[in-house]
C-alpha atoms as a PDB file:
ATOM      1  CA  UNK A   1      49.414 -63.231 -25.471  1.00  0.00           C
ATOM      2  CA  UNK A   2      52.861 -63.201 -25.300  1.00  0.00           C
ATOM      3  CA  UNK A   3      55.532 -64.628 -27.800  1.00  0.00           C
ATOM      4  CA  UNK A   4      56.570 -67.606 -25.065  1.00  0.00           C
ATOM      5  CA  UNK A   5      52.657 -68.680 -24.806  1.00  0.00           C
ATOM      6  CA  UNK A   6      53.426 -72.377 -26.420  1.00  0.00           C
ATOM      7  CA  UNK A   7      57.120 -73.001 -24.756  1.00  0.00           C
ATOM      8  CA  UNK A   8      57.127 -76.221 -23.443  1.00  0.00           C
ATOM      9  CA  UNK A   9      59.879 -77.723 -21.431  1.00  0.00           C
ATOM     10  CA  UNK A  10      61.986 -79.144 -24.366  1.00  0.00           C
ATOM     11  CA  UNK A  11      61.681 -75.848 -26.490  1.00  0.00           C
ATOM     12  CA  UNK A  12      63.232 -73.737 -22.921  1.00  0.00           C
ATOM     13  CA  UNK A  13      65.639 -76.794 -22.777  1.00  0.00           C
ATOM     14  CA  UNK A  14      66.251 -75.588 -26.438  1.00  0.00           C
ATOM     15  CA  UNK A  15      66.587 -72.220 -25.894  1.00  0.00           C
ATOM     16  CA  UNK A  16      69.354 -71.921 -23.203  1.00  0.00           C
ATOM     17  CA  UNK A  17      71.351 -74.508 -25.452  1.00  0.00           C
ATOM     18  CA  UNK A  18      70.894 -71.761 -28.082  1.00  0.00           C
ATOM     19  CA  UNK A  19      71.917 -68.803 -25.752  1.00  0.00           C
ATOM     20  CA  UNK A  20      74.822 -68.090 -27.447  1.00  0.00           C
ATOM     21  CA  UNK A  21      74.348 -68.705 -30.466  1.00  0.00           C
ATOM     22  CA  UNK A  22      71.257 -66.540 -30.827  1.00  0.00           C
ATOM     23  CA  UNK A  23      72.688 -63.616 -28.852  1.00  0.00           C
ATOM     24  CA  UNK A  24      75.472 -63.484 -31.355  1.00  0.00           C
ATOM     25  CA  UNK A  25      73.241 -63.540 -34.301  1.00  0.00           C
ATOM     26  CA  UNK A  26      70.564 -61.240 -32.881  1.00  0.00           C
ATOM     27  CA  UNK A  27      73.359 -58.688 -31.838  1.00  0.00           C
ATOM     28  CA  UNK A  28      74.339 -59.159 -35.513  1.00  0.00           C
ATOM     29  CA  UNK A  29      70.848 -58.892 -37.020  1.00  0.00           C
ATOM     30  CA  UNK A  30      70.360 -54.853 -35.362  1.00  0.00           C
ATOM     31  CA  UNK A  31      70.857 -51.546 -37.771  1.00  0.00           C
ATOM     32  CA  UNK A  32      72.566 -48.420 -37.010  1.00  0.00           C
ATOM     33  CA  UNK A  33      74.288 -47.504 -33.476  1.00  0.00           C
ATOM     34  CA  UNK A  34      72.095 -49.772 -31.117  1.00  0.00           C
ATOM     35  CA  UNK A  35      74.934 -52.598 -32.360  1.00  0.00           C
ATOM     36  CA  UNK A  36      77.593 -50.778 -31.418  1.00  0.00           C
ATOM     37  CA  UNK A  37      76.617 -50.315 -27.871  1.00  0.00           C
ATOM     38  CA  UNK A  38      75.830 -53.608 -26.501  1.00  0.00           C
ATOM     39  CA  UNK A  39      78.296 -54.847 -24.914  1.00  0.00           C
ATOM     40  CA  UNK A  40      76.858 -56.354 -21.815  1.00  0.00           C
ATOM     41  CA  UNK A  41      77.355 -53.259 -19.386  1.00  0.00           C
ATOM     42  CA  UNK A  42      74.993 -51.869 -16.938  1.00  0.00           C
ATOM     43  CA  UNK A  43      75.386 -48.629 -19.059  1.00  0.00           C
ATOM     44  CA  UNK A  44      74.086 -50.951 -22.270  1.00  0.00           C
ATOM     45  CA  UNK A  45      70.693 -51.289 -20.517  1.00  0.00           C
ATOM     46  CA  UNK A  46      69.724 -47.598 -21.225  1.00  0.00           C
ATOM     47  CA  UNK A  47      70.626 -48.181 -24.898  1.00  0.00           C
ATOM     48  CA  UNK A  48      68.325 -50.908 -25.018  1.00  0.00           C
ATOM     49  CA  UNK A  49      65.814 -49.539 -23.315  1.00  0.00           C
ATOM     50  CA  UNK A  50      66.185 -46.043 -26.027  1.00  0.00           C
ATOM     51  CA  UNK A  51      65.637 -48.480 -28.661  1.00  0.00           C
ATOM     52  CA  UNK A  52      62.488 -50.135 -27.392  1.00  0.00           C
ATOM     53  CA  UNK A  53      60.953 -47.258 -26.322  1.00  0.00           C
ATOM     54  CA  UNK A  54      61.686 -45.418 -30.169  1.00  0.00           C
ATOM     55  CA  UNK A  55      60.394 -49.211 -31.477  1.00  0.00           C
ATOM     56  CA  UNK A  56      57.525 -49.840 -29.578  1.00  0.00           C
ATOM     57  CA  UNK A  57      55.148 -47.141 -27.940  1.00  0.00           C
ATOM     58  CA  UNK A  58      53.133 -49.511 -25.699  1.00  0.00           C
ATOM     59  CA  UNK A  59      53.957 -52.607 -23.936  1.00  0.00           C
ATOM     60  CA  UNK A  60      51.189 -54.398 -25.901  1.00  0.00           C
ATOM     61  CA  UNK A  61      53.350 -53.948 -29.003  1.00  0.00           C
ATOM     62  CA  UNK A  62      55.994 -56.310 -28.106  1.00  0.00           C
ATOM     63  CA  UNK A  63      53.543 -59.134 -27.879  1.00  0.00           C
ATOM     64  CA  UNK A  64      53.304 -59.336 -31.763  1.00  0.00           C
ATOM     65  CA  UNK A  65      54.095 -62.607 -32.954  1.00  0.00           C
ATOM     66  CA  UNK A  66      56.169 -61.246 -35.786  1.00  0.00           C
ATOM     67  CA  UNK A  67      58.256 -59.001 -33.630  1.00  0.00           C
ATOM     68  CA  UNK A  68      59.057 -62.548 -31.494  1.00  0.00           C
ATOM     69  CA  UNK A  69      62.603 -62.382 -32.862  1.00  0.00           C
ATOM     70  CA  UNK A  70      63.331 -58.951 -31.888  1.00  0.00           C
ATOM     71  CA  UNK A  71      61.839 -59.193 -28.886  1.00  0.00           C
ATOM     72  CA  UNK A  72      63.502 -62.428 -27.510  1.00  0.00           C
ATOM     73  CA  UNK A  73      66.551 -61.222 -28.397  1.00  0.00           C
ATOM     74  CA  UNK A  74      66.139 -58.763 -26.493  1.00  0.00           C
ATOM     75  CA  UNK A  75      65.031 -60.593 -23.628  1.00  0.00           C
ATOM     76  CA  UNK A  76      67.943 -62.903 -24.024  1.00  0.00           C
ATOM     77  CA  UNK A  77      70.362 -60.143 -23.708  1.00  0.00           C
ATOM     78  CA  UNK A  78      68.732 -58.169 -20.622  1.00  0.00           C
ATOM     79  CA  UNK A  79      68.737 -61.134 -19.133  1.00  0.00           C
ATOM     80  CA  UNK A  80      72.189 -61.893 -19.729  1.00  0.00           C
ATOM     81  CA  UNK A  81      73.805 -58.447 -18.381  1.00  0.00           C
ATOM     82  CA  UNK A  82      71.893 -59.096 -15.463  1.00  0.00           C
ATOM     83  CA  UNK A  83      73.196 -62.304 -15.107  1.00  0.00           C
ATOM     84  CA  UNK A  84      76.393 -61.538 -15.234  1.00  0.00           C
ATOM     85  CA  UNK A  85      76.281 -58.838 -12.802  1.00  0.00           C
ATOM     86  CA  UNK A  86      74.307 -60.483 -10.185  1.00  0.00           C
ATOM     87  CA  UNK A  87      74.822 -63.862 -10.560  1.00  0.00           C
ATOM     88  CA  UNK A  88      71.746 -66.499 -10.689  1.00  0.00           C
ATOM     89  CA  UNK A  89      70.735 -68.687 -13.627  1.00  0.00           C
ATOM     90  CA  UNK A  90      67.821 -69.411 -16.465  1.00  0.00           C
ATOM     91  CA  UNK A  91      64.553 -71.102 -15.549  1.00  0.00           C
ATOM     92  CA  UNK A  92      60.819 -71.406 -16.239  1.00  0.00           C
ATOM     93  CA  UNK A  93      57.790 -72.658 -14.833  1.00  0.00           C
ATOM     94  CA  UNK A  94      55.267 -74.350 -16.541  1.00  0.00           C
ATOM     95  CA  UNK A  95      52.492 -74.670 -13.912  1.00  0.00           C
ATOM     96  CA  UNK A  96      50.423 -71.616 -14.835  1.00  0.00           C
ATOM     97  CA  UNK A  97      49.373 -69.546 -18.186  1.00  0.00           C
ATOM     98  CA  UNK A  98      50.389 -66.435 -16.793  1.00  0.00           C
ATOM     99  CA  UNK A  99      53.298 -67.351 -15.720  1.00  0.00           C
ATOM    100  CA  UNK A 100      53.994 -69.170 -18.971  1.00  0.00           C
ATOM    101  CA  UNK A 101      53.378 -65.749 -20.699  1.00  0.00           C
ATOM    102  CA  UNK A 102      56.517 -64.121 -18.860  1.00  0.00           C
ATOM    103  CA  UNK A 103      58.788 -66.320 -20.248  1.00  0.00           C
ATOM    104  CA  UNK A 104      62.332 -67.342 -18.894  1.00  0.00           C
ATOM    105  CA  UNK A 105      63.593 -65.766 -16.019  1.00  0.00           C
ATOM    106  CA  UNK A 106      66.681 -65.609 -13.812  1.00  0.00           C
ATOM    107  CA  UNK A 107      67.044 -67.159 -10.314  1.00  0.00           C
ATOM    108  CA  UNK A 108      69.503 -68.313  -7.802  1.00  0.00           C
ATOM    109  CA  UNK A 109      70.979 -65.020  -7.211  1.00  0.00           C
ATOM    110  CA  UNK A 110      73.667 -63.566  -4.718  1.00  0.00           C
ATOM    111  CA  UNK A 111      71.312 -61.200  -3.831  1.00  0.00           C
ATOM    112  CA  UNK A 112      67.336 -61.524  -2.398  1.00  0.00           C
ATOM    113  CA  UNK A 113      65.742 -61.263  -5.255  1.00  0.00           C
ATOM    114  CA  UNK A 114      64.263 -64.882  -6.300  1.00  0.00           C
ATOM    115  CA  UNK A 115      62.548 -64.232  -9.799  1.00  0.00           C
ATOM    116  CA  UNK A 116      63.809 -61.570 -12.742  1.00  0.00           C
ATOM    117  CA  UNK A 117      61.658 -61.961 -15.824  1.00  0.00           C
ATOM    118  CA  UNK A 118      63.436 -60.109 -18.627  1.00  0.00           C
ATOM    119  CA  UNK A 119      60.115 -59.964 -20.651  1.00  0.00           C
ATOM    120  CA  UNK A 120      58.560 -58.177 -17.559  1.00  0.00           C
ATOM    121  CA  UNK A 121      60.928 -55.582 -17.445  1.00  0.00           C
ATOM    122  CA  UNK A 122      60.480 -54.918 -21.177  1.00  0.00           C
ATOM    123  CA  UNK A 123      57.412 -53.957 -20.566  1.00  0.00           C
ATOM    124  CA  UNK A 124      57.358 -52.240 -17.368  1.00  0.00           C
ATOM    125  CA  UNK A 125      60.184 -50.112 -19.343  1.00  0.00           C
ATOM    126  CA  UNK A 126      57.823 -49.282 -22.212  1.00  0.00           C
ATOM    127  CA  UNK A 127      55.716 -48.189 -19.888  1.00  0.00           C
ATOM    128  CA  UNK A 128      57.594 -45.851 -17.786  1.00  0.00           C
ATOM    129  CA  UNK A 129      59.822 -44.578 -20.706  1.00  0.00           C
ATOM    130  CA  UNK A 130      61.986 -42.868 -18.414  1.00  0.00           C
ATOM    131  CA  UNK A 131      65.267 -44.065 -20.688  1.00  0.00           C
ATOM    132  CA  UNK A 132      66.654 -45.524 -17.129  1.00  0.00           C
ATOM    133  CA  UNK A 133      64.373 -48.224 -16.091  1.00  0.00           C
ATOM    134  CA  UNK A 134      66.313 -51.378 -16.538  1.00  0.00           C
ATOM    135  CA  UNK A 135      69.453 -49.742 -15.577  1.00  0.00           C
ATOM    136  CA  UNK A 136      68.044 -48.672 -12.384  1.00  0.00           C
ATOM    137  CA  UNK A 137      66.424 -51.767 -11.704  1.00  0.00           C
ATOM    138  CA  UNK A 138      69.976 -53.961 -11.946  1.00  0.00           C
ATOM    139  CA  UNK A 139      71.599 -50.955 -10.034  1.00  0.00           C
ATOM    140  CA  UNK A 140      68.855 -51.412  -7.512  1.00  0.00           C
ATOM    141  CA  UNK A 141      69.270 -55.339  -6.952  1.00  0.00           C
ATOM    142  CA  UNK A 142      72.925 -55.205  -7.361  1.00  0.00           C
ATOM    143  CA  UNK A 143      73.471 -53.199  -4.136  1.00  0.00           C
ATOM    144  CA  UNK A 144      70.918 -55.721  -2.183  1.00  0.00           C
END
């Protein structure tokens, strides 16, 4: 179960009024270096994904309800540098569970690609743990 299970059309509606707002507070919420490094650049992605990675050893773990903060945050920022390097903006569907469960994702790109779900690539980066996942995934779609 993921941490955007319940989201219904007035909480998204919610949450890209918040954008932000929340990014700035998240961003201010983080310990040690990890703070110091985000600062929307490609390059940014690999500290993110060194932090998640040293946070949580399996995807499963992100899907803790009281990591939902942490985890949306991050979301919210992957989301964003990929945003502003390929273009696109925020959406969800509601019309199935699983999709539901991925949460808010980018569309309307420059490029080919029609869905990026921010959540997903969390995962698929806990999973890999190569330290260059989301980087090389932007890279990748960027030069589409």
């Amino acid at each position: 179960m993921s941490i955007y299970n319940n989201f219904s059309e007035k909480d998204f509606e919610y949450w890209i009024f918040q954008m932000d707002d929340k990014l700035v507070s998240f961003i201010s919420s983080l310990y040690g270096d990890i703070k110091t490094h985000l600062d929307y650049s490609i390059e940014s992605l690999k500290n993110v994904e060194e932090w998640l990675i040293n946070t949580y050893k399996t995807p499963e773990a992100i899907d803790a309800m009281h990591r939902a903060i942490t985890v949306d945050g991050f979301c919210r920022y992957i989301g964003e540098v990929f945003r502003k390097k390929i273009g696109g903006h925020w959406d969800m569907s509601f019309q199935n569970e699983r999709i539901i469960e991925a949460g808010p994702f980018l569309t309307g790109f420059k490029t080919n690609e029609t869905k990026i779900h921010p959540y997903e690539l969390m995962k698929k980066a806990l999973q890999e743990k190569s330290g260059n996942f989301l980087k090389s995934q932007l890279q990748s779609i960027s030069e589409k």
